[in-house]
Each structure stands twice: as structure tokens, then as C-alpha cells.
Protein backbone atom coordinates (compact mmCIF):
# COMPACT_ATOMS: atom_id res chain seq x y z
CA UNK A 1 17.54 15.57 -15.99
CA UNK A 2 16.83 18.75 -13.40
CA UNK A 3 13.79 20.04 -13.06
CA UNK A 4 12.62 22.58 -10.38
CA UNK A 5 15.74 21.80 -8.37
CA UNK A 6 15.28 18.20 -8.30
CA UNK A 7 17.61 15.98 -10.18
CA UNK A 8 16.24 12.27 -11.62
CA UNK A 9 18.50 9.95 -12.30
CA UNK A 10 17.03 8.13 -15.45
CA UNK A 11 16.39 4.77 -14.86
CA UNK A 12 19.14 1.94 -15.87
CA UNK A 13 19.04 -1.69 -16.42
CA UNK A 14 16.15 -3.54 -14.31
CA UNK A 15 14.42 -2.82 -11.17
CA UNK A 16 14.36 -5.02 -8.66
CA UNK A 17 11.08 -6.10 -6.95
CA UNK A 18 11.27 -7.49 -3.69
CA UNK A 19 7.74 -8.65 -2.36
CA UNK A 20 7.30 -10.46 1.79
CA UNK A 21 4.47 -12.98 0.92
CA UNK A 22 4.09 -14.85 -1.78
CA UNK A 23 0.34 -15.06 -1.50
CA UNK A 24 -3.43 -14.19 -3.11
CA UNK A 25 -1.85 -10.15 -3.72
CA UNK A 26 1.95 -11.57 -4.92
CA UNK A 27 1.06 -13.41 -6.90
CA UNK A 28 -1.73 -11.87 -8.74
CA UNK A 29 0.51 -9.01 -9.34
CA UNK A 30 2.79 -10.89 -10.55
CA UNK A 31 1.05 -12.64 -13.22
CA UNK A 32 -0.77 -9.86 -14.59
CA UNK A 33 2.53 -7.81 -14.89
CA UNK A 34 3.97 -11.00 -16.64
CA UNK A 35 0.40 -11.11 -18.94
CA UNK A 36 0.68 -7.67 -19.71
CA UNK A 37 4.27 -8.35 -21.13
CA UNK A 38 3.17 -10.82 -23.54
CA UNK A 39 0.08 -8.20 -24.24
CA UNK A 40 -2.26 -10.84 -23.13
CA UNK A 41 -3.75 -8.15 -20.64
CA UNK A 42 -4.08 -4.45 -20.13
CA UNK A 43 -3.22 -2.67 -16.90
CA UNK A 44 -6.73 -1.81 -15.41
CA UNK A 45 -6.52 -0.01 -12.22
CA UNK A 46 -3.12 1.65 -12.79
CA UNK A 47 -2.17 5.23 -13.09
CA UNK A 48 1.23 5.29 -14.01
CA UNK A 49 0.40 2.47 -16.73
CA UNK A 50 -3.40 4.27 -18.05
CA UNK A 51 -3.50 7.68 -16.33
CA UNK A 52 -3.60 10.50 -17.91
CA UNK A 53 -2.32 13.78 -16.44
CA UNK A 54 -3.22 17.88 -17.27
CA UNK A 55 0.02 19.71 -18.04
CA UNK A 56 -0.84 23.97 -18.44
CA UNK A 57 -3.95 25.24 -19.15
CA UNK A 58 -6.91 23.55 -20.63
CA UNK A 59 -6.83 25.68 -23.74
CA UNK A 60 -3.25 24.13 -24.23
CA UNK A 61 -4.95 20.40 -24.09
CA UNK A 62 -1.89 18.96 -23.32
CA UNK A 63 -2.49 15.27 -21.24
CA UNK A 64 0.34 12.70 -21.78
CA UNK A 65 -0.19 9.35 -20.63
CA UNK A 66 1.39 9.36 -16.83
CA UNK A 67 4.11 6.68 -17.75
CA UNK A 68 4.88 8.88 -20.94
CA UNK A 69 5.70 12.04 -18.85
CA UNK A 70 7.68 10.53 -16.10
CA UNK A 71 11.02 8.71 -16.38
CA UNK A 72 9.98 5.51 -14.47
CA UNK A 73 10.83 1.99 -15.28
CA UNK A 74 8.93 -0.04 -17.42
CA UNK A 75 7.32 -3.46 -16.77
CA UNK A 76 10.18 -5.30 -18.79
CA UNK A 77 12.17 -3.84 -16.53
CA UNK A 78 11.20 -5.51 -13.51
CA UNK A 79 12.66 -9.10 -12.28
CA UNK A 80 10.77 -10.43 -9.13
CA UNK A 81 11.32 -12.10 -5.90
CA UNK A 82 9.83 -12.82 -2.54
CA UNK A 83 9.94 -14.37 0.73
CA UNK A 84 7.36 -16.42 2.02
CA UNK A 85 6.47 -19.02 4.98
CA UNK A 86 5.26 -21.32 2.50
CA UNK A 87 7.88 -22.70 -0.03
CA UNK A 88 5.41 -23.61 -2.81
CA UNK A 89 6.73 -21.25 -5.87
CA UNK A 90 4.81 -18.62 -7.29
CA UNK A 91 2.29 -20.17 -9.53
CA UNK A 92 1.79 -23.25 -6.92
CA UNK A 93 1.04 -20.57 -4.77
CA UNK A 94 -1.46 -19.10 -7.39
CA UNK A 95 -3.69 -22.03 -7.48
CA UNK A 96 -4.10 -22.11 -4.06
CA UNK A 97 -4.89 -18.48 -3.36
CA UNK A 98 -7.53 -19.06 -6.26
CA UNK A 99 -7.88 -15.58 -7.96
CA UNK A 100 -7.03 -16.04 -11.46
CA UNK A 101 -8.65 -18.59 -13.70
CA UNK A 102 -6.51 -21.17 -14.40
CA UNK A 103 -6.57 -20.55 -18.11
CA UNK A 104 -4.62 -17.36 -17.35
CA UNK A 105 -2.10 -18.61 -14.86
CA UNK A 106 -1.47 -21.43 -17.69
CA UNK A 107 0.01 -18.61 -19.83
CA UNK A 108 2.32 -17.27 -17.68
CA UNK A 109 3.06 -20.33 -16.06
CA UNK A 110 6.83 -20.82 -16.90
CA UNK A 111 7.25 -17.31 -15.26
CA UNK A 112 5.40 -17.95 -12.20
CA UNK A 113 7.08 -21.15 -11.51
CA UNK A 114 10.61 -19.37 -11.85
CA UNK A 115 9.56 -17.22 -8.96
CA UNK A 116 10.30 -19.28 -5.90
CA UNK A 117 10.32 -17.73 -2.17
CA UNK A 118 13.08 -17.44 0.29
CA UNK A 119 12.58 -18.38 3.48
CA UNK A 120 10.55 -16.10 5.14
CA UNK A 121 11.33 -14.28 8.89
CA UNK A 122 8.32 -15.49 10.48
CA UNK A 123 7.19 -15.49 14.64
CA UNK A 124 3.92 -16.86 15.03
CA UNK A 125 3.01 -14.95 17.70
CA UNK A 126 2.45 -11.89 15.52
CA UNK A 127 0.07 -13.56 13.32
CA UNK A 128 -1.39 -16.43 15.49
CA UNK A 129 -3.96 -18.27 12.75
CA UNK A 130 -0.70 -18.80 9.98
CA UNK A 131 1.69 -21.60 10.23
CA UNK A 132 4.39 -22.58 7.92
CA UNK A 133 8.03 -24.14 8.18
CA UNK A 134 9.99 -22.22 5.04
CA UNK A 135 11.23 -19.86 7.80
CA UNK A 136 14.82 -19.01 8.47
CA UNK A 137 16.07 -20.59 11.71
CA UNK A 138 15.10 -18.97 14.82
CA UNK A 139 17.99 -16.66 16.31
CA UNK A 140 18.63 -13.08 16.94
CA UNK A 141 16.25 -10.55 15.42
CA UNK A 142 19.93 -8.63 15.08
CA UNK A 143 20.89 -12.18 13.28
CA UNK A 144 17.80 -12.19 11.59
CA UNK A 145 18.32 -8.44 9.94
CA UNK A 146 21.32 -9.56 8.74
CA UNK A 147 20.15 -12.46 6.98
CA UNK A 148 17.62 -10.13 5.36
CA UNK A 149 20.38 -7.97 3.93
CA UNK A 150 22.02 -11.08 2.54
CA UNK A 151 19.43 -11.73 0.70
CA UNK A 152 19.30 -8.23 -0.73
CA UNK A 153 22.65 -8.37 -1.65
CA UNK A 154 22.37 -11.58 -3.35
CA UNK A 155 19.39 -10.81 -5.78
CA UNK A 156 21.07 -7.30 -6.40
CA UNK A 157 23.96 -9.49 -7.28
CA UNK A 158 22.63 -12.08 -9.48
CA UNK A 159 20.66 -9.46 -11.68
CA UNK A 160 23.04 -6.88 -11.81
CA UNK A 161 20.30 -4.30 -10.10
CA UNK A 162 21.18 -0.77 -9.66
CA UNK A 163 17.53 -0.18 -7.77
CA UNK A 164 15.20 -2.40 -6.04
CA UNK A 165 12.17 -1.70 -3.97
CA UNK A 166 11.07 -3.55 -1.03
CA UNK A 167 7.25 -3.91 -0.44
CA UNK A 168 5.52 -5.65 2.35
CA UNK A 169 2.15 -8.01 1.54
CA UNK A 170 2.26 -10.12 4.07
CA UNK A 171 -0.69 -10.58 6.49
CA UNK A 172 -1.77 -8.45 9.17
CA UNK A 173 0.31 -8.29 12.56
CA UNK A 174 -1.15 -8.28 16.06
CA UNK A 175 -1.91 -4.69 16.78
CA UNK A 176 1.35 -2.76 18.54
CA UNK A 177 1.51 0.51 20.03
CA UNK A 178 3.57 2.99 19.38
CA UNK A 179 6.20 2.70 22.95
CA UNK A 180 8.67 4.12 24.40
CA UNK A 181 11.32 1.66 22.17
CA UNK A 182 10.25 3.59 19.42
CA UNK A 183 11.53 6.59 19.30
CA UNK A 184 14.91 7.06 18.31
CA UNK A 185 16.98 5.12 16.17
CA UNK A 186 19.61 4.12 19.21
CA UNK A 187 16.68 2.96 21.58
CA UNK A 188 15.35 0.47 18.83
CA UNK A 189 18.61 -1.05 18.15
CA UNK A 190 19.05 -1.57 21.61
CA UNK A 191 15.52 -3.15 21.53
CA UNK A 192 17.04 -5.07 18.68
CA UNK A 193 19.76 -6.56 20.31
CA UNK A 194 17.71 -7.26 23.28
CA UNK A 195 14.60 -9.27 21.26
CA UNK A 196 12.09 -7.08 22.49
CA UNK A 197 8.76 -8.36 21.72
CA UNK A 198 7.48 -4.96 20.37
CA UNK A 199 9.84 -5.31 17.44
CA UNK A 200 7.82 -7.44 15.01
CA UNK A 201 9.08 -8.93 11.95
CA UNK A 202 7.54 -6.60 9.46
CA UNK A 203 10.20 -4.07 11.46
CA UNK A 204 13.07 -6.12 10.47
CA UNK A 205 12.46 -5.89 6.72
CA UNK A 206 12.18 -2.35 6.76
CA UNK A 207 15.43 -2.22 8.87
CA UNK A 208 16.89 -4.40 6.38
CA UNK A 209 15.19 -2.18 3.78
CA UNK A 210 16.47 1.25 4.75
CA UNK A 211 19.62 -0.35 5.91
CA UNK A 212 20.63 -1.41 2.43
CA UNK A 213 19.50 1.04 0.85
CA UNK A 214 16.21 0.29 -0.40
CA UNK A 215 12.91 2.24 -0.46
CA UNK A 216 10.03 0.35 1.86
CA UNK A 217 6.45 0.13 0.93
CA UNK A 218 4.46 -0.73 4.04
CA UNK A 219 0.75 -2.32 2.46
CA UNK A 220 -0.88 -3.57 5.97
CA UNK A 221 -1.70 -1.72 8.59
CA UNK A 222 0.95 -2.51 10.62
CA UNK A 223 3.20 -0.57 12.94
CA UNK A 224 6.03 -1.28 10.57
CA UNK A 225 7.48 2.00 9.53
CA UNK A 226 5.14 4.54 11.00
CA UNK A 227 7.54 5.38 14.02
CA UNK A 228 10.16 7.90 14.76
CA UNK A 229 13.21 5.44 15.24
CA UNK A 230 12.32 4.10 11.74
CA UNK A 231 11.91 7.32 10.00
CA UNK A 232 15.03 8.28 11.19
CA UNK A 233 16.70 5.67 9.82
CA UNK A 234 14.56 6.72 6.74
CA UNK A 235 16.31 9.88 6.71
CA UNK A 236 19.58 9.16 7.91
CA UNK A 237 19.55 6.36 4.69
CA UNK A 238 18.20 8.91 2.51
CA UNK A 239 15.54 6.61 1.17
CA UNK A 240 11.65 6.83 0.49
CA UNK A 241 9.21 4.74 3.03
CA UNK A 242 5.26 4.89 2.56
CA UNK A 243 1.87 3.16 3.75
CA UNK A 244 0.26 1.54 5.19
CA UNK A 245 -2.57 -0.82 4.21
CA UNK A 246 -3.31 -1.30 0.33
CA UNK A 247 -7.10 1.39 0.28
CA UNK A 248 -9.41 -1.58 -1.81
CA UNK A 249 -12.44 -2.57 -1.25
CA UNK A 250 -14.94 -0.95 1.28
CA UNK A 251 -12.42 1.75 2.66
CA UNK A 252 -12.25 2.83 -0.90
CA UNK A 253 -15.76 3.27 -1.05
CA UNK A 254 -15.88 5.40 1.86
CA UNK A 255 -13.72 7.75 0.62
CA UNK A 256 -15.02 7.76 -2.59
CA UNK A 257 -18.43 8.54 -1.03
CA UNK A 258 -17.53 10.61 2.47
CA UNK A 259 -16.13 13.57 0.69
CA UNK A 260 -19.15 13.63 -1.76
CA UNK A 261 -21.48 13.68 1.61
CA UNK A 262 -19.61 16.73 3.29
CA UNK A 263 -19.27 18.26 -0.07
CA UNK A 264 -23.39 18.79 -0.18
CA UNK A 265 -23.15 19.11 3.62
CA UNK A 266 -25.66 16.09 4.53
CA UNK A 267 -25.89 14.86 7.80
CA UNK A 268 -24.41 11.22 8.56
CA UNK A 269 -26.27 9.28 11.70
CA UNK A 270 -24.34 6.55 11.59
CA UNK A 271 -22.33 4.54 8.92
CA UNK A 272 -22.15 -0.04 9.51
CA UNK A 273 -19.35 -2.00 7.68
CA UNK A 274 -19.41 -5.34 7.29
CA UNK A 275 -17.18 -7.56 5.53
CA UNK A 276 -17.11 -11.66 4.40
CA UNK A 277 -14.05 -12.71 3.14
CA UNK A 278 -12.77 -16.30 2.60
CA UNK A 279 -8.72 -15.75 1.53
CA UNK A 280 -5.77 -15.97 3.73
CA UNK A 281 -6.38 -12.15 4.77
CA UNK A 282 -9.79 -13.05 6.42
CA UNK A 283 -8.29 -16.17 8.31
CA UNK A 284 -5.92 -14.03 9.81
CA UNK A 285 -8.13 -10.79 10.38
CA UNK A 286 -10.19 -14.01 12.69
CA UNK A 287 -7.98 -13.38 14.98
CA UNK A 288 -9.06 -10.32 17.88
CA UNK A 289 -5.43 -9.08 17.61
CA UNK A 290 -4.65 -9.14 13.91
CA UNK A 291 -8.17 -7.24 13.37
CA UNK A 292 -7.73 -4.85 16.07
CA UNK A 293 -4.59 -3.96 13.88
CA UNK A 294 -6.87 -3.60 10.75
CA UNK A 295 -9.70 -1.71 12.56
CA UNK A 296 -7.63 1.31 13.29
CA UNK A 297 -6.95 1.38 9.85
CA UNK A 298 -10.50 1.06 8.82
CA UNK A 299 -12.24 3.30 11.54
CA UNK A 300 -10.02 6.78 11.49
CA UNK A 301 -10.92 7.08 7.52
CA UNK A 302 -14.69 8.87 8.19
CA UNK A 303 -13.22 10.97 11.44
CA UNK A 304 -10.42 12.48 9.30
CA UNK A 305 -12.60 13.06 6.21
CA UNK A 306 -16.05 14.67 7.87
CA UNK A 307 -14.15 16.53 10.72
CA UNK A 308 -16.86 16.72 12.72
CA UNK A 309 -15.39 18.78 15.40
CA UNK A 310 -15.82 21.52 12.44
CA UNK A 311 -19.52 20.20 11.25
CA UNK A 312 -20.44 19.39 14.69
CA UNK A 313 -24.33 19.44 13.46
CA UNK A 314 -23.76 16.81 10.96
CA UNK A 315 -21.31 14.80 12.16
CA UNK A 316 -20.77 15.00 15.99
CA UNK A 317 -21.18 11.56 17.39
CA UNK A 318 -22.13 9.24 13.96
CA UNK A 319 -21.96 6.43 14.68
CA UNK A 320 -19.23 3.65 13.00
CA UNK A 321 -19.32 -0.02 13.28
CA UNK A 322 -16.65 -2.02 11.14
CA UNK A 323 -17.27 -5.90 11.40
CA UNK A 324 -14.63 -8.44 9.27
CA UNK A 325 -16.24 -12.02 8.94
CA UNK A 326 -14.40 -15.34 7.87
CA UNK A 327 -16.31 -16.96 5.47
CA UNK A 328 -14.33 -19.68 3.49
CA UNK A 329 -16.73 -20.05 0.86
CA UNK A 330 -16.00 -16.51 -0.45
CA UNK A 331 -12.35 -16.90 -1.28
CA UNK A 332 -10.71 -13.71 -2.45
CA UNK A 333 -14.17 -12.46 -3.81
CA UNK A 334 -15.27 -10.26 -0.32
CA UNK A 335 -18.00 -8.66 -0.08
CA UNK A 336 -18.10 -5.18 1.82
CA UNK A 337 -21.61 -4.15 2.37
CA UNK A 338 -22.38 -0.56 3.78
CA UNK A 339 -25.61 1.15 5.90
CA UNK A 340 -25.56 4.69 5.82
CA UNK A 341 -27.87 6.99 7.42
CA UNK A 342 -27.48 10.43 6.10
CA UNK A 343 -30.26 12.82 6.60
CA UNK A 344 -30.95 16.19 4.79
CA UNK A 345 -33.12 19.40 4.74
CA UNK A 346 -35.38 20.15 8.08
CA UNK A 347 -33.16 16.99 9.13
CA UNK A 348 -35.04 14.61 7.20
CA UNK A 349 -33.53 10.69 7.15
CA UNK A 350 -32.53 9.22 4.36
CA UNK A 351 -30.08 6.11 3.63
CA UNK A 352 -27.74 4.58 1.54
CA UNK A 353 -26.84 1.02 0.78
CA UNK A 354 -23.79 -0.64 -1.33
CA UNK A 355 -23.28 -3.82 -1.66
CA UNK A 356 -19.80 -4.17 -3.34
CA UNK A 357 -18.71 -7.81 -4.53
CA UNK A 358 -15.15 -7.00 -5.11
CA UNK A 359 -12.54 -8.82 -5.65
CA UNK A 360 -9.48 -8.10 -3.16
CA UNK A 361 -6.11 -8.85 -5.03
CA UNK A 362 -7.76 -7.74 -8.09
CA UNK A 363 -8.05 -4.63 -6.75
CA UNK A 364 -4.50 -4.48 -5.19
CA UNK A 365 -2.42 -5.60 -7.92
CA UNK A 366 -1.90 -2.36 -9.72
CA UNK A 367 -2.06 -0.70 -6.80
CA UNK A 368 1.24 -2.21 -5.86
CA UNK A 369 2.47 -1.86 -9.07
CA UNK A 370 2.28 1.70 -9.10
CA UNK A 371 3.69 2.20 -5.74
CA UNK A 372 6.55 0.37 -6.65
CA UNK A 373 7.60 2.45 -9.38
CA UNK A 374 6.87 5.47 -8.15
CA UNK A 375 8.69 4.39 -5.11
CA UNK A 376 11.69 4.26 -7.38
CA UNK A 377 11.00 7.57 -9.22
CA UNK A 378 10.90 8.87 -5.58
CA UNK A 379 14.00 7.71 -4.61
CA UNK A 380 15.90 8.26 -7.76
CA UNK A 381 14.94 11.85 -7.38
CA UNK A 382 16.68 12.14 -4.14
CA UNK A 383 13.13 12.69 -2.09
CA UNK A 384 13.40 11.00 1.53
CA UNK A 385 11.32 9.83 4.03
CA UNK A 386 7.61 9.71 4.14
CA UNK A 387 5.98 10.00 0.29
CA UNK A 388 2.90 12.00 1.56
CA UNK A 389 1.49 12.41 -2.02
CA UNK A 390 1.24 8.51 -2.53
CA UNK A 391 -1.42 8.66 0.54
CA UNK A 392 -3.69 8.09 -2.79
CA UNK A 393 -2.76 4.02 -2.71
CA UNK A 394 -3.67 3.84 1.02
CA UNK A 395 -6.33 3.23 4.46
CA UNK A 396 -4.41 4.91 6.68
CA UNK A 397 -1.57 7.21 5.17
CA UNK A 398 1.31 7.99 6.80
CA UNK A 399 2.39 11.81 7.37
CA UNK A 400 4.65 14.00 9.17
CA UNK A 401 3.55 13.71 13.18
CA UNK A 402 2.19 17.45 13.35
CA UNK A 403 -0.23 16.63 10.27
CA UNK A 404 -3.77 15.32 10.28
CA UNK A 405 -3.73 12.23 7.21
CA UNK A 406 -5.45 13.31 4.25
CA UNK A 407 -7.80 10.67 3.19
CA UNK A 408 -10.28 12.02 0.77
CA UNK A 409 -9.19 10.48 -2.73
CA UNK A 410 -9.54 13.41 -4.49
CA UNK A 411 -7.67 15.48 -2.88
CA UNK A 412 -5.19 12.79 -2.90
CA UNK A 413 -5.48 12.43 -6.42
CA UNK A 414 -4.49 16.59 -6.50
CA UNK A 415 -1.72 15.72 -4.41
CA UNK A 416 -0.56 12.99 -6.16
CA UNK A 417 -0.40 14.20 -10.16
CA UNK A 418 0.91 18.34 -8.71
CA UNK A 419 3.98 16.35 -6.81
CA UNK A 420 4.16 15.12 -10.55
CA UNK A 421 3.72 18.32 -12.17
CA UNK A 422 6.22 19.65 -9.36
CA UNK A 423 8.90 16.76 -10.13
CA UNK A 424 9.29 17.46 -13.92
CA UNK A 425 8.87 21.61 -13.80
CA UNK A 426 5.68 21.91 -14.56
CA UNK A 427 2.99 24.53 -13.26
CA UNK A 428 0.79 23.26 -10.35
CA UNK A 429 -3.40 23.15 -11.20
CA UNK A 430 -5.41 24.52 -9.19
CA UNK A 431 -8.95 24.44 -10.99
CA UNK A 432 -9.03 28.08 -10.34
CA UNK A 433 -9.91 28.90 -14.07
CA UNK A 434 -10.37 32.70 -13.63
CA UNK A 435 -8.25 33.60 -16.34
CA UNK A 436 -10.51 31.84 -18.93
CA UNK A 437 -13.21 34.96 -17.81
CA UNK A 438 -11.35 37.76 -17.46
């Protein structure tokens, strides 16, 4: 079909699902898209599977269901696999990660333990507190790129895929800097070839990604695919990248509730995080290096939102504390609990306090699930490089380098359903509403 200039190829035969780690998020995902199949579950969380969105004017009460008014895949559509350090398959790995009651793995059990992981690129010293040995044998990260792409070309082989989509949710990488190595496209394959340390192995399946390809979804914080050399290749491929860092728990609260704050122009003093969490995420966010990573992600959210160099009497200098905390006990249920103190007329103090018991890959699951189709739609409608308008699913979104990141949900909701609108001809919403008075 063509639609304001942009041409979507419909989507044929199955989409391909390619998932790095085969853990607590993987695997939840997994099973509930495998539940929902056999209509043993609905998809909570999702918007392309329960959204609604406005087409015209309100009078015109036209609202289709999101997956009714786009041409994406559906869920029978997709076939699965993954690569992980561990080579336990996918519903082994389920029991471990301990998210799902085992009365609802045991339905989609035969599916889960089809799903078995390929050995994983792994280097321990990018996440120092995992260990596994279903790695592929230490050589060239050149060699190791390649070895990716074989196994690209094999899964698009043995299911006859015309599209697959590549998304990373794996655990947090030590935190890397943006250098010198990245940025151009000829400079990192030099860097490549040479091993440099500042090209970790979330890197090489994104290379690997855009190389064959496929559109790469970026859900940690890591460097990954937020760098010029990479976003060349992006462009030069012709294919969609986006991230980073799945927006759950406690970042989602704060950007649920930070816009809300600036919107009645209150005051913020200061604003502590902190965060208990028992799953393989918190052992590896134990780490100084790994969390430094993840506390960029987390900290930039508030700055971005309250701009306080343009409210500089209620927010210059608030003060932000984000703590993470490994507590085993907890599991996958984390808690994220929140101090705010706001204050108000004749600068009165007041405060807030949440206490959200959330639970992590619960949370994440149709978050990925969504970004993977629209991922597709993106790319199947011939849009390139960084996906702005799915900043939405996302801590810290990526966007072009003279742009701020917009990180107040509803405005990345907006975003999100008038790219939509935009995709399949329709008008854009503002909420102006005049003409309903005039």
C-alpha cells in the first residue's frame, strides 16, 4: 500500500525474532506470546495488541484497535530464537529466572523447551558478576561478527523468513564512552580488526544486525548503537535501530509523574531512588561498572523533563540520588521506592512517596513485543535509522545528535500514535479542538 509517500510492504510468511539472552525478560516474553496463542492469556501492557488509536475528529469517533489499523505481523506469525551464555533451553531457563508460576509455564511447556540458545558471544570483562561456558570460541571480534551472521542466515534459512528483528536483552555492560573509535564507520572496523577493547559484544550483534540486514533493538543502556560509526552503518544498510534500556519500573514512574509536576509548575527539592532487586539484572547492576552504565540511563530522565535551566526557580539544583540494591530474596519482584520533595505556593514543602512492588519482566514483556513489530513495520516501510517516535518503550531514547531526548511519556505517546497516523495517511491530532467552537 502507499500512503503519504511511504510505501509498506504487507507483511509475508513469519517474522523472525531473534532475542541475545535467554533470561528472566526472554523468556517471559516468550511464554506469554506462546499463552496468548492458545488464548490462555491476554496481552496486558501492549499497544499494538490493546491500544486504541483516534483517527479524524472526535465527532467522527473513529478508534480502531492499533493492530487493526496497521499492517504488522501477528503473534502466529512469529518463530523465536536466541543466544545465550547459558545452554539450558527456554523453559529450563524459565524456572530458574522464577517469574511465571509454574502452572503457566506447564502450558506452554512443549514450546518453551523447543526454544534452545545458540552459543552466545560473551567477554566477561564487560559484565564481570556473569559466568557461563555456552559461548562461541574465543577469536577475532571480526571472526566473531561473522559467526553472528551465520547464524542469521541459518534461522532465516530454516524458516523460510523474509524479515527478522534482532533485539538485545542481555545484561548490562560496563559503562563505555563514546571515543574517538566511534565515529565513522571505517575507524570502527579498523577497531574491529584490531580487538579494541571499546568494542563490546553488544556492538557486534548490531554489526551483525545492520550488516545482514536486520533492524536492531537496543533494550539496556548500553553504548551499543548510540554512536555515529553505527548509525552510519544504520543508514548505509537502510535499516531501523532504536533504544536503549526497556522504561519499567521506577523510571516509568518518573515520567509518569515529572511532567505532571512541571505541568502545575511545583517546585522539586530533591527526588531519592532506591531500588532492591534479586534477578540476574540486580547481580549484575552489583557491579560499580555495570551500574554506572545503568545510572546514566536512570539520572538524565528528570534533567531532560523539568529543564530547569528554563524553571530555574523550581528546579535549579534538585537534588537526584539513584541507589540499585542486590537483594536475592526479591527475585524479579523489585521494588523501586521514591522521596520527593516538591514544594508549592509561598514555597511551602510538601512530599511525595511511592512505593512500587513491580514486577520487572512482567513489565517488559510487551514492551518488547511491541518494539519488535513495530520495528518491522518500520523497516518494511523503508524508514532508516534512529525510530525517534518509539522513544515511548524507553529510559534513555536515542535521537538525532543536535536533539535534546524527549522523555515525558505523553508526549511520547503523541509522537508515537501521529508517526502512526502519518504512516497510513491519516491527519495528525493536535488536541487543538477550536473548530468544535467556532
Amino acid at each position: 500500500m502507499t500512503v503519504s509517500g511511504i510505501e509498506i510492504k504487507p507483511p509475508e510468511g513469519k517474522l523472525g525474532v531473534m532475542l541475545v539472552g535467554l533470561g528472566a525478560v526472554t523468556t517471559t516474553f516468550v511464554a506469554g506470546v506462546e499463552a496468548i496463542k492458545k488464548g490462555l492469556s491476554k496481552p496486558i501492557g501492549s499497544l499494538t495488541q490493546m491500544g486504541t488509536i483516534r483517527l479524524g475528529k472526535r465527532t467522527e469517533k473513529r478508534a480502531p484497535v492499533v493492530k487493526e489499523f496497521l499492517p504488522l505481523h501477528s503473534l502466529e506469525d512469529m518463530v523465536f530464537a536466541a543466544w545465550d551464555i547459558f545452554e539450558d533451553n527456554a523453559y529450563e531457563a524459565s524456572l530458574k529466572a522464577g517469574v511465571l508460576e509454574r502452572q503457566d509455564l506447564e502450558s506452554v511447556k512443549q514450546e518453551l523447551e523447543s526454544l534452545k540458545p545458540m552459543k552466545a558471544v560473551f567477554d566477561q570483562n564487560y559484565v564481570k558478576k556473569l559466568s557461563g561456558d555456552h559461548v562461541k570460541p574465543t577469536s577475532s571480534k571480526r571472526d566473531l561478527i561473522n559467526l553472528l551472521i551465520e547464524d542469521i542466515q541459518e534461522f532465516k534459512k530454516k524458516h523460510q523468513l523474509t524479515n527478522i528483528v534482532i533485539i538485545w536483552c542481555g545484561s548490562t555492560e560496563i559503562f563505555i564512552r563514546t571515543g574517538e573509535i566511534h565515529q565513522s564507520l571505517d575507524v570502527f572496523d579498523r577497531a574491529i580488526d584490531s580487538n579494541h577493547p571499546d568494542v563490546a559484544p553488544s556492538m557486534l550483534y548490531a554489526y551483525a544486525a545492520l550488516k545482514s540486514g536486520v533492524p536492531f533493538i537496543n533494550g539496556a543502556p548500553n553504548l551499543t548503537v548510540d554512536f555515529p560509526a553505527m548509525l552510519e552503518l544504520a543508514d548505509k544498510m537502510h535499516m531501523p535501530v532504536s533504544g536503549k534500556d526497556f522504561k519499567t519500573g521506577q523510571t516509568l514512574m518518573k515520567t509518569i509523574l515529572a511532567p505532571g509536576l512541571k505541568a502545575r509548575l511545583l517546585g522539586l527539592r530533591g527526588w531519592f531512588s532506591t531500588n532492591i532487586l534479586g534477578n540476574r539484572d540486580g547481580e549484575v547492576l552489583d557491579d560499580p561498572e555495570s551500574f554506572k552504565t545503568k545510572e546514566e540511563s536512570k539520572l538524565s530522565v528528570l534533567e531532560y523533563i523539568l529543564q530547569p535551566d528554563l524553571y530555574p526557580d523550581l528546579y535549579k539544583d534538585f537534588y537526584h540520588k539513584v541507589r540499585i540494591n542486590y537483594y536475592p530474596p526479591r527475585g524479579d519482584n523489585k521494588e523501586g521506592w521514591d522521596n520527593l520533595d516538591i514544594y508549592g505556593w509561598m514555597g511551602y514543602p510538601m512530599q511525595i512517596k511511592i512505593d512500587f512492588l513491580c514486577r520487572d519482566s512482567i513489565l517488559a514483556a510487551p514492551i518488547v513485543l511491541d518494539l519488535v513489530l513495530f520495528s518491522d513495520l518500520a523497516q518494511r516501510a523503508g524508514m532508516k535509522g534512529i525510530q525517534e517516535w518509539l522513544s515511548f518503550y524507553f529510559k534513555s531514547p536515542m535521537c538525532a545528535p543536535d536533539l535534546y531526548p524527549e522523555h515525558d511519556l505523553f508526549i511520547q505517546l503523541t509522537k508515537l500514535k501521529n508517526t502512526l497516523r502519518y504512516m497510513m495517511g491519516e491527519e495528525q491530532i493536535t488536541h487543538l479542538g477550536v473548530e468544535y467552537y467556532q
